[in-house]
Protein backbone atom coordinates (compact mmCIF):
# COMPACT_ATOMS: atom_id res chain seq x y z
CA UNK A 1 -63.15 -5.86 39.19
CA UNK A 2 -64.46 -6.87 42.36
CA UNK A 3 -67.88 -8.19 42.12
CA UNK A 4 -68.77 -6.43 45.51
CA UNK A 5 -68.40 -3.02 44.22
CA UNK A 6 -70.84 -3.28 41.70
CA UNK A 7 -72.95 -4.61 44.22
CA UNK A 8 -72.56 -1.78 46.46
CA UNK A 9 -73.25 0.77 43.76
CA UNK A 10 -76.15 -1.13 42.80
CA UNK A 11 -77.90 -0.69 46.39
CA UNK A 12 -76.56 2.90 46.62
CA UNK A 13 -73.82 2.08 49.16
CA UNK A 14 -70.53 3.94 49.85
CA UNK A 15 -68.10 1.89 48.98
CA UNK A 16 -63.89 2.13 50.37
CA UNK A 17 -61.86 -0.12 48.07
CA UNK A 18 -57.99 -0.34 47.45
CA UNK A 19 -57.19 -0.07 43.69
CA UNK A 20 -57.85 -3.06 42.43
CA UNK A 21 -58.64 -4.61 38.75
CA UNK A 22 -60.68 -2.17 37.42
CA UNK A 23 -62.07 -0.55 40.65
CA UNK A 24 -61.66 3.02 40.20
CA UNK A 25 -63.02 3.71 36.91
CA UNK A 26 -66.23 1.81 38.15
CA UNK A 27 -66.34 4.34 41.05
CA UNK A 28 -65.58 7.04 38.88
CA UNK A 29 -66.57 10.20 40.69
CA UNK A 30 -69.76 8.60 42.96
CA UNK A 31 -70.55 10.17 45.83
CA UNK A 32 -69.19 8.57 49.29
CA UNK A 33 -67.15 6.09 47.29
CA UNK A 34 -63.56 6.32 47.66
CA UNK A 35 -60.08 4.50 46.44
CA UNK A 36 -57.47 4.32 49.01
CA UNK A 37 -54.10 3.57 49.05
CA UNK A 38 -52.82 -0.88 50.62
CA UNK A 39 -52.24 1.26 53.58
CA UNK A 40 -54.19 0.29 56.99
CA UNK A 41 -53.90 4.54 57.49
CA UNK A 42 -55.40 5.13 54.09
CA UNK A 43 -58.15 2.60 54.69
CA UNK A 44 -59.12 3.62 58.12
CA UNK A 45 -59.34 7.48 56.52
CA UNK A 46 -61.40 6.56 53.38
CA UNK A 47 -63.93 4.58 56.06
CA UNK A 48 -64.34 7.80 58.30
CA UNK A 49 -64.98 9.61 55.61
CA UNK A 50 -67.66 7.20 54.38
CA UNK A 51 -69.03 7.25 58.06
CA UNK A 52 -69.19 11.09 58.43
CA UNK A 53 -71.12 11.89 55.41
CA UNK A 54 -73.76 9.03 56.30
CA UNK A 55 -74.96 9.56 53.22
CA UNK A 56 -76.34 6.85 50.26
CA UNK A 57 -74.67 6.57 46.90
CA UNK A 58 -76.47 7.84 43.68
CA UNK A 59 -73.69 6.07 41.85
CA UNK A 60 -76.76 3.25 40.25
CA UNK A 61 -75.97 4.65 36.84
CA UNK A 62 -72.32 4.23 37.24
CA UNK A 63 -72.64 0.45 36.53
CA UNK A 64 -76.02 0.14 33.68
CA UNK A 65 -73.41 -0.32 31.04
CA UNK A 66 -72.94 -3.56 33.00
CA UNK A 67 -75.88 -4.95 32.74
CA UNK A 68 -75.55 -8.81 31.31
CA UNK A 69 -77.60 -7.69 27.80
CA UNK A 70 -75.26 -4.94 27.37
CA UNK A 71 -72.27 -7.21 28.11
CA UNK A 72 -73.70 -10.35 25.66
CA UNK A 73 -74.35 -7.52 23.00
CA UNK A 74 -71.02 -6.00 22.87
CA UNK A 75 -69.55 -10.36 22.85
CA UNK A 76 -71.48 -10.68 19.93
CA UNK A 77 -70.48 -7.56 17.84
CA UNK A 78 -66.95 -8.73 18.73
CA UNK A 79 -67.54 -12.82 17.89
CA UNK A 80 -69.51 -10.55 14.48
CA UNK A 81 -66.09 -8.21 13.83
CA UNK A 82 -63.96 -11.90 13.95
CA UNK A 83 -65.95 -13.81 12.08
């Protein structure tokens, strides 16, 4: 997925994204974080509604399973399950 979003969710940001890679289950069901349709309409709706709530993210936890140690443990229970 886009590198950005996880950014975003990191520093509690409300993010507006298209559906892209794996996007949506990252957002999941954060607050002020929303998936729009490749439409400019769509778009433009999903950013007022960021704007008019004003309001922070809480969505941090949304992306710990991310974390590099989690993501080099689970490569090497999978490199351990081939070998």
């Amino acid at each position: 997925s886009p590198t950005v979003i996880k950014e975003a969710l990191a520093c509690s940001l409300p993010i507006v994204s298209v559906d892209v890679g794996d996007a949506r289950e990252v957002i999941k069901d954060a607050a002020n974080c929303y998936i729009c349709k490749q439409e400019p309409v769509n778009i433009a709706e999903g950013i007022k509604l960021a704007l008019n709530n004003g309001i922070r993210t809480a969505a941090r936890n949304n992306i710990k399973h991310l974390s590099a140690k989690k993501i080099a443990r689970k490569i090497i229970e999978l490199y351990k399950k081939i070998i």
